[in-house]
Protein backbone atom coordinates (compact mmCIF):
# COMPACT_ATOMS: atom_id res chain seq x y z
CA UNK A 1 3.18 -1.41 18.12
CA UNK A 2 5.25 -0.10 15.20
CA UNK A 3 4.02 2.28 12.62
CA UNK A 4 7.11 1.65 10.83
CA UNK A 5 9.23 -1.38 10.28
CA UNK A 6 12.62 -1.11 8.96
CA UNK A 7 13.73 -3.64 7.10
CA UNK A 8 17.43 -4.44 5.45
CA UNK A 9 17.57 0.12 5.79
CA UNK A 10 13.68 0.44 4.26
CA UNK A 11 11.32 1.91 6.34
CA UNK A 12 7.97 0.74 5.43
CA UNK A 13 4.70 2.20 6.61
CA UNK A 14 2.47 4.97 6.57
CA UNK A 15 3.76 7.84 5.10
CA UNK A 16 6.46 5.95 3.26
CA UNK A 17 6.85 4.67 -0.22
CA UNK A 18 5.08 1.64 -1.24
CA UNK A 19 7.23 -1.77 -0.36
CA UNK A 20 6.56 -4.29 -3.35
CA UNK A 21 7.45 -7.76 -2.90
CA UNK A 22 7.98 -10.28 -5.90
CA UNK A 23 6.43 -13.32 -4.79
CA UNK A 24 9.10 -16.13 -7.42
CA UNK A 25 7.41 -19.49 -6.00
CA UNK A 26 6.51 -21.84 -8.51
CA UNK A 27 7.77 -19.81 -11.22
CA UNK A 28 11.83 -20.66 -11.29
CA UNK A 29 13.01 -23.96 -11.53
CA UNK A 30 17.08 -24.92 -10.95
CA UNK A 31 19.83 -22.04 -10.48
CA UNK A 32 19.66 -20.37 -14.10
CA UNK A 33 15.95 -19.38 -13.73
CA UNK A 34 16.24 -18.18 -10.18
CA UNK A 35 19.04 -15.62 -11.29
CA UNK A 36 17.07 -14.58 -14.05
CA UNK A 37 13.99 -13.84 -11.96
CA UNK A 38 15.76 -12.09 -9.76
CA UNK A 39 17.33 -10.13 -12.30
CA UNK A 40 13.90 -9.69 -13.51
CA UNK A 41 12.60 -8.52 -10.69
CA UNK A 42 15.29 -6.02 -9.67
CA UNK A 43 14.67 -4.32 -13.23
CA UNK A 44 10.66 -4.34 -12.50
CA UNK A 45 11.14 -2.21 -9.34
CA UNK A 46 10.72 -5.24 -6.46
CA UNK A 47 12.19 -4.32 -3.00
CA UNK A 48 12.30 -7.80 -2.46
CA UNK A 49 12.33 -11.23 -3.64
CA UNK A 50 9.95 -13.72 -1.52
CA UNK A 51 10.12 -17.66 -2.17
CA UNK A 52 8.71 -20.80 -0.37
CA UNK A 53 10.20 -23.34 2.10
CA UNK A 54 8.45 -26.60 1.89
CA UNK A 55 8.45 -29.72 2.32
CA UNK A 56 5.95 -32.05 1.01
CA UNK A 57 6.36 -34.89 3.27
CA UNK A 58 5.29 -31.96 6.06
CA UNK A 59 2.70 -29.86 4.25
CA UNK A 60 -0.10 -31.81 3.98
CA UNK A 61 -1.85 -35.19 4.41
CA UNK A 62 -1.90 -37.97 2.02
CA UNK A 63 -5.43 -37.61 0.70
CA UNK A 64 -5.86 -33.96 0.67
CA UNK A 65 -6.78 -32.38 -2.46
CA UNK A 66 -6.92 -29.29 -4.02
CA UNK A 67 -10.04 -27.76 -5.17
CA UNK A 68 -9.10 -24.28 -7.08
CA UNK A 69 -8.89 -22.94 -10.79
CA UNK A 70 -4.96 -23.01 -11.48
CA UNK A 71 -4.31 -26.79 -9.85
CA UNK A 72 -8.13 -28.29 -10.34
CA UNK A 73 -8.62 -31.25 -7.76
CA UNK A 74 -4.95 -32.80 -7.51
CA UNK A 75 -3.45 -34.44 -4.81
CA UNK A 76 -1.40 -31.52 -2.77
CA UNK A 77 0.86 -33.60 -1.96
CA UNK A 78 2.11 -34.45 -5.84
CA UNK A 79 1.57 -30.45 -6.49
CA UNK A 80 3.63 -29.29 -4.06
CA UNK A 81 6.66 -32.07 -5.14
CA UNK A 82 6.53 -30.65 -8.48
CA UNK A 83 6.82 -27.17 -7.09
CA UNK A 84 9.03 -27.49 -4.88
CA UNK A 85 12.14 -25.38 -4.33
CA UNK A 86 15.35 -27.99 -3.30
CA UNK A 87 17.14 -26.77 -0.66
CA UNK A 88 20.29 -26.37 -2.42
CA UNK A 89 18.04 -24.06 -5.15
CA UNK A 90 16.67 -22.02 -2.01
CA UNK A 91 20.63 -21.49 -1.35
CA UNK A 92 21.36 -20.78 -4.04
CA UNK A 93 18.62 -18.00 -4.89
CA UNK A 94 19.45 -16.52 -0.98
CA UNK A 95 23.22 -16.17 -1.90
CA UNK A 96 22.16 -14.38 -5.11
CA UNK A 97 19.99 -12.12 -4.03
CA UNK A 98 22.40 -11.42 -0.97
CA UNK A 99 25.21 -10.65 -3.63
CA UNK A 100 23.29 -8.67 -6.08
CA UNK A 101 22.18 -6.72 -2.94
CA UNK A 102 18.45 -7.95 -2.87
CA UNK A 103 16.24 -8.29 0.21
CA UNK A 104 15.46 -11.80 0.03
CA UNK A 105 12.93 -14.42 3.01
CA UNK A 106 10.95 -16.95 2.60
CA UNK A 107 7.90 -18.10 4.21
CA UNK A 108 7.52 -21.87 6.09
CA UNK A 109 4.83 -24.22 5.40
CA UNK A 110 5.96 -26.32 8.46
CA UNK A 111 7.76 -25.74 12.56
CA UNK A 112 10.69 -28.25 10.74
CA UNK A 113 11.38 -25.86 8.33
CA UNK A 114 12.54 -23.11 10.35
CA UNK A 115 15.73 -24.64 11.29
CA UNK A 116 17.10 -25.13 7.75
CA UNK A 117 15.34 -21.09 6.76
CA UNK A 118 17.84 -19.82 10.35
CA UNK A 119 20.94 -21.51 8.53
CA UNK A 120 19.58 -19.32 5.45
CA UNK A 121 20.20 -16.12 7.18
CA UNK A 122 17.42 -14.37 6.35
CA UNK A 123 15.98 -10.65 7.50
CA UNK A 124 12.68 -11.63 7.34
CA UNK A 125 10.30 -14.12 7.65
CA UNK A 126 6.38 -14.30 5.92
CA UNK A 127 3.91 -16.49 7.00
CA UNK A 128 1.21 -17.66 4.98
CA UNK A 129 -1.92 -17.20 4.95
CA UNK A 130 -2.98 -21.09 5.79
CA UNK A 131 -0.30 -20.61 9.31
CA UNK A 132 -1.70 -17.58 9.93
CA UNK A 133 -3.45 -18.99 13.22
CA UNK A 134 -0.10 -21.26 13.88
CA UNK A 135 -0.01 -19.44 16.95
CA UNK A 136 2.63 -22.14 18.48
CA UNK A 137 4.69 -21.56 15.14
CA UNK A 138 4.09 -17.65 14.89
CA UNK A 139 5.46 -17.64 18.67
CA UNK A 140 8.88 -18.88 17.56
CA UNK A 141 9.44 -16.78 14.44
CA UNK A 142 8.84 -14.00 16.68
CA UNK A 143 11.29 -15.06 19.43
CA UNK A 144 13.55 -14.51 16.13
CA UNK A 145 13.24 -11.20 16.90
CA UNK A 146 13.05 -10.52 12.52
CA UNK A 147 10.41 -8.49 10.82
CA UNK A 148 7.33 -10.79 10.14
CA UNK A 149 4.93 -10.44 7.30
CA UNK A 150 1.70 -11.82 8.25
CA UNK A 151 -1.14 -13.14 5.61
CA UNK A 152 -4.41 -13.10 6.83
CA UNK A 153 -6.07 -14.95 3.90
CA UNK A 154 -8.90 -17.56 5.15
CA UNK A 155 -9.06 -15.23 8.48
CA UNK A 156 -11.70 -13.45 10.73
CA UNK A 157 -10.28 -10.25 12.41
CA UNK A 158 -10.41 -12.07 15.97
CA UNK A 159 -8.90 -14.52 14.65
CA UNK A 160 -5.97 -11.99 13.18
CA UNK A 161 -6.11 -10.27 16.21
CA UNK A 162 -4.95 -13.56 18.20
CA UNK A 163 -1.77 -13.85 16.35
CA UNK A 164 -0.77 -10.43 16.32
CA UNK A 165 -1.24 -10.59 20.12
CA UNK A 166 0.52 -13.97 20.23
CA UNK A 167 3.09 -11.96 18.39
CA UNK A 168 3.48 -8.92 20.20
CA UNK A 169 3.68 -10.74 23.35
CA UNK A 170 6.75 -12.46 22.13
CA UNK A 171 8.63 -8.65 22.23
CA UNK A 172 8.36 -8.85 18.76
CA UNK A 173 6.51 -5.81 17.33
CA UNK A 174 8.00 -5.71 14.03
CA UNK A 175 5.01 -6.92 11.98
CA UNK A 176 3.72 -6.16 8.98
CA UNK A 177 0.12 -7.37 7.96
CA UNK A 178 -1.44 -8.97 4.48
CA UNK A 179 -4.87 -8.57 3.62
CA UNK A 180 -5.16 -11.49 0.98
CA UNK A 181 -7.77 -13.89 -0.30
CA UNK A 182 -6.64 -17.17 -0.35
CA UNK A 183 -7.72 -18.49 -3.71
CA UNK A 184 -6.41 -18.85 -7.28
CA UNK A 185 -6.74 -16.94 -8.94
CA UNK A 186 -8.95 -14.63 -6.77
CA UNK A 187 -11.84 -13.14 -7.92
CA UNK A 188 -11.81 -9.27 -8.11
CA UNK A 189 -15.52 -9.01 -6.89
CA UNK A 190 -14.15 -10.83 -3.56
CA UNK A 191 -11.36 -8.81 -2.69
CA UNK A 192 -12.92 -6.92 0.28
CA UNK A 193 -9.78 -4.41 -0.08
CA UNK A 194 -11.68 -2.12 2.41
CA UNK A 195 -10.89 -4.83 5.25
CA UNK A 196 -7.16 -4.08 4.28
CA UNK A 197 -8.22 -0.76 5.45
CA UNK A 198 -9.85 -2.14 8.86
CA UNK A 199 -7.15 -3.81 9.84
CA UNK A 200 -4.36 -0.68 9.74
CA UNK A 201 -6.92 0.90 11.54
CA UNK A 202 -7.49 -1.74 13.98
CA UNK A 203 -3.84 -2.59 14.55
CA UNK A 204 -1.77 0.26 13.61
CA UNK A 205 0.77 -1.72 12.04
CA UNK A 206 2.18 -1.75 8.37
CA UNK A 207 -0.50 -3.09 6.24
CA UNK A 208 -0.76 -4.02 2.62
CA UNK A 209 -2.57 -6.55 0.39
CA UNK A 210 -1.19 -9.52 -0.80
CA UNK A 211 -2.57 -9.74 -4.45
CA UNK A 212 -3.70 -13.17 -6.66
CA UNK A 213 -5.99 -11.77 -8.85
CA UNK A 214 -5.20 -11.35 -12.57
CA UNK A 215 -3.93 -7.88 -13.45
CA UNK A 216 -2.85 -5.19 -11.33
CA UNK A 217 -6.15 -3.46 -11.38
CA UNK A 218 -7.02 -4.74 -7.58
CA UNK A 219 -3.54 -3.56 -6.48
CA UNK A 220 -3.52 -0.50 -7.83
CA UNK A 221 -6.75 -0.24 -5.74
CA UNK A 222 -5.07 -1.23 -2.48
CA UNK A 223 -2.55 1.51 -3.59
CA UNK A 224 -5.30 4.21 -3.81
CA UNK A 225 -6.31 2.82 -0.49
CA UNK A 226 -3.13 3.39 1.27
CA UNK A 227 -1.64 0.03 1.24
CA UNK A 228 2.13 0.04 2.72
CA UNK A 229 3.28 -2.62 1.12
CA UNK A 230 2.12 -5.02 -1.93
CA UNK A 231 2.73 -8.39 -2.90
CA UNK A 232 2.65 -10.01 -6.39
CA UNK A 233 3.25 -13.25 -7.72
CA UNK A 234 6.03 -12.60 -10.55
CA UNK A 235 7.48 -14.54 -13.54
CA UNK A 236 9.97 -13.37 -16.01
CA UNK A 237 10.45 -14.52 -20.07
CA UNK A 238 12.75 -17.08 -20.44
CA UNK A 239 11.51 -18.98 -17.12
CA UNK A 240 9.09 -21.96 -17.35
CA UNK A 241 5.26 -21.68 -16.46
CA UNK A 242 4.15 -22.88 -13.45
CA UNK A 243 0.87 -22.85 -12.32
CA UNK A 244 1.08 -19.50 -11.27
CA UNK A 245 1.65 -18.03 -14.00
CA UNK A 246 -2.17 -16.80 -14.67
CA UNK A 247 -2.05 -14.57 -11.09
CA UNK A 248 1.87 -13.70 -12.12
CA UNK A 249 2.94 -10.25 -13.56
CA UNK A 250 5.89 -9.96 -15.72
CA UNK A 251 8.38 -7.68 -15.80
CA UNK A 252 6.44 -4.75 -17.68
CA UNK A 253 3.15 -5.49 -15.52
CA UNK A 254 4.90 -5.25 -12.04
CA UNK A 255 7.02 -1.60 -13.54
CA UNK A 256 3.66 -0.47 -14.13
CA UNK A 257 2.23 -1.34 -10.79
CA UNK A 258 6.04 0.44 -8.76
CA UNK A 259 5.64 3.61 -11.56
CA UNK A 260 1.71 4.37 -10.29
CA UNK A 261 2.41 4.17 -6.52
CA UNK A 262 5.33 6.19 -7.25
CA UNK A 263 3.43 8.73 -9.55
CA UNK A 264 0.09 8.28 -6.73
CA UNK A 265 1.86 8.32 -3.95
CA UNK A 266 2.44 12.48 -3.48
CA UNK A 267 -0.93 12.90 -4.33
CA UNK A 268 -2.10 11.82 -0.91
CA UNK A 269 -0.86 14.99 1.04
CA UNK A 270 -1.47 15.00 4.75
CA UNK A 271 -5.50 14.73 4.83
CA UNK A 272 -5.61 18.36 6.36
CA UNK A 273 -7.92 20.34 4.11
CA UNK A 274 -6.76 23.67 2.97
CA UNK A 275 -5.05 25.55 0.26
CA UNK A 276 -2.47 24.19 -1.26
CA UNK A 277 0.87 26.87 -2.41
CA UNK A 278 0.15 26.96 -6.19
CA UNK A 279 -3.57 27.75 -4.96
CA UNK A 280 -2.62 30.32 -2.27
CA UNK A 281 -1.15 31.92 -5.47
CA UNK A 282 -4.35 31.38 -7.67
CA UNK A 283 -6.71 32.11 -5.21
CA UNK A 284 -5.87 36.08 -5.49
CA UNK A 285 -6.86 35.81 -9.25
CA UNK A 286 -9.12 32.53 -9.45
CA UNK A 287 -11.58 33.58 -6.72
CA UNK A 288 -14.31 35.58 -6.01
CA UNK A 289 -14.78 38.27 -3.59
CA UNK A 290 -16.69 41.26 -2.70
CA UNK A 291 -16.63 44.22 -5.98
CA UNK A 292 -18.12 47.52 -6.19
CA UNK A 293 -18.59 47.56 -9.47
CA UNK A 294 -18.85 51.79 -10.00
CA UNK A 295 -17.23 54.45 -8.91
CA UNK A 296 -18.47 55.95 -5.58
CA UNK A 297 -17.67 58.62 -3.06
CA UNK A 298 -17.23 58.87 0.12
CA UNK A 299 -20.57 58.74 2.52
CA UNK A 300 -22.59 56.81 -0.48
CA UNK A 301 -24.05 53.86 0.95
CA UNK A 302 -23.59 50.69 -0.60
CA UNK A 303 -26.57 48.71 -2.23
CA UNK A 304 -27.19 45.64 -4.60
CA UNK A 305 -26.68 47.97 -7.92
CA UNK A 306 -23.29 48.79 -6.64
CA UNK A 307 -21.47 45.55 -5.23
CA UNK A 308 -21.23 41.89 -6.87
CA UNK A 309 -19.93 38.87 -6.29
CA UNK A 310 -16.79 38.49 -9.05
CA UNK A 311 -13.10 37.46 -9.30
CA UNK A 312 -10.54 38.44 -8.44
CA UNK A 313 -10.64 36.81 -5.02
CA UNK A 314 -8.62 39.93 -2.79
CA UNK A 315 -11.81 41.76 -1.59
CA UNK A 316 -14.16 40.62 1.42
CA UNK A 317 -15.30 36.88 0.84
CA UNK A 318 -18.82 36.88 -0.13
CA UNK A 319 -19.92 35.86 3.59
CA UNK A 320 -19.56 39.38 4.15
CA UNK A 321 -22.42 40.39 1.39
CA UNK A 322 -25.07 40.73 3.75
CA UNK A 323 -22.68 43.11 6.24
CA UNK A 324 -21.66 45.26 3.71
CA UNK A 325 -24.85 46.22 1.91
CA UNK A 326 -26.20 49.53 3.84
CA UNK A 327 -23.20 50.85 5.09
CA UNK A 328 -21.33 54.18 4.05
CA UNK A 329 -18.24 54.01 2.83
CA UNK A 330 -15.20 55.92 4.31
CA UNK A 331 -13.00 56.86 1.08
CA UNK A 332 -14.01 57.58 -2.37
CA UNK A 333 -13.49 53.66 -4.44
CA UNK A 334 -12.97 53.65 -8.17
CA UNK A 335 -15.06 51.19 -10.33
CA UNK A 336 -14.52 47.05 -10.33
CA UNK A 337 -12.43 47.58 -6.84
CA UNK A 338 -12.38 44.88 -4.64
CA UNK A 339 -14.05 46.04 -1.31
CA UNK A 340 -11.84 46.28 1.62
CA UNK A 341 -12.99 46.16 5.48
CA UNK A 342 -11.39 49.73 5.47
CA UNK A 343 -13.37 50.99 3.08
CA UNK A 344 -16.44 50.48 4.90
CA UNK A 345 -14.92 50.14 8.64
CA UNK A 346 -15.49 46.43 9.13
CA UNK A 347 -14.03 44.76 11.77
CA UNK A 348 -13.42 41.20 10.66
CA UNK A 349 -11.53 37.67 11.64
CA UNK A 350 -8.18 37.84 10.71
């Protein structure tokens, strides 16, 4: 499996930058809008652009309905026609993005869409979170041999580990996992961002969270976390509200989000513990070692009223206390000295 998946020259992964992808579903309408969102988007920091191929006739059933906050109880069906993207939009919006040199996929609702998303050209593929056990459909995506970002939303880990084996055994193992929760907007108090956590673990492939709740607070947690990659719903001014728009950042929201993994991201070293090189340099000054704190000559034998524990830190560490009281000292050692296993003939660690 891949630690790192490279996609359109961006490596993404552990140890790299985090990837942020502008999910623009639902929140362009017709040519103008979709330029100006990805214009938007581009200015906010987003390494991509991801949109939605759908077709309603395919989606869903007649009578299913809806039951969460930002649609109520509607038919699916009549939501998702008023969404929808026309294919000669989703054309459009690739050809932009490919110009203004954008990363740019989509993700399929349905096995007939994938025929019009090849003629697309696209680097990558997402699945959503309700086709994330589509084994039969994740099978030929991967035979596509493209990067595949995988949702998890609605999903046990057996049941994610199913398609990421369906997956793998395809030959495909560039795939890049979502922790999400599949409502909206999502909850904060249901975010579970530690199975985000589980699942790199478990899998060892890119993972990141795939955010609906309101506000960036959650994925700036997922950040924190070590999330590889992060996906937000976006809108831009000027565009019309969808019903999105509640669980969608703007442009000054998502350059906040980029600017704190960017400003984070240094901060979360290597995970081996030990000095760093500004404190190699301190510790001399800023700790504490073993002092003698008068003058004394040689053959005097050191006691409690003649060493403490004090800064600067470039005498014996204080473990040593206990092995330096009662012996003689070799060398006459001037007052507030820091005590030396030479002075005392010590044999110590290096």
């Amino acid at each position: 499996m891949a630690a790192t998946v490279t996609l359109d020259g961006t490596d993404i992964g552990t140890g790299r930058r985090v990837y942020f992808m502008a999910e623009v579903a639902g929140n362009f309408a017709g040519e103008e809008e979709a330029a100006r969102i990805v214009d938007s988007a581009m200015r906010a920091g987003a390494d991509a652009v991801k949109f939605q191929t759908l077709d309603p006739e395919t989606i869903t059933t007649r009578a299913n309905r809806f039951d969460m906050p930002s649609v109520g109880t509607r038919l699916q069906r009549e939501v998702f026609a008023e969404s929808r993207t026309p294919p000669e939009v989703q054309a459009f919006l690739v050809d932009y993005c490919k110009r203004r040199g954008v990363t740019v996929f989509s993700a399929p609702s349905h096995v007939r869409d994938l025929e019009f998303m090849e003629r697309l050209d696209l680097p990558a593929y997402k699945i959503g979170s309700d086709l994330a056990t589509h084994i039969p459909l994740l099978e030929i995506v991967a035979d596509t041999g493209k990067p595949i970002f995988l949702s998890t939303g609605m999903c046990t880990m057996a049941e994610v580990r199913d398609s990421v084996e369906a997956i793998l055994a395809r030959g495909n193992d560039r795939l890049l996992l979502f922790h999400c929760v599949s409502n909206y907007p999502a909850d904060p108090a249901e975010q579970n961002l530690r199975a985000m956590v589980a699942m790199k673990r478990e899998f060892g492939l890119p993972t990141g969270f795939s955010d609906h709740t309101v506000g960036i607070d959650c994925a700036r947690a997922a950040v924190a976390l070590g999330a590889d990659m992060i996906e937000r719903h976006y809108w831009c001014e000027g565009n019309a509200e969808g019903s999105d728009r509640a669980l969608s950042s703007d442009e000054a929201e998502f350059r906040r989000l980029v600017d704190y993994a960017a400003h984070v991201l240094p901060a979360f070293g290597d995970g081996v513990k030990r000095p760093t090189p500004a404190e190699e340099r301190n510790m001399r000054t800023n700790k504490v070692s073993l002092i003698v704190m008068r003058d004394v000559a040689a053959g005097d034998v050191l006691d409690e009223t003649i060493l403490d524990v004090r800064r600067p830190g470039t005498g014996l560490a204080p473990k040593w206390w206990r092995s330096a009281l009662g012996r003689r000292v070799l060398v006459p050692i001037a007052a507030e000295t820091p005590l030396r296993p030479e002075h005392i003939g010590l044999e110590v660690e290096p």
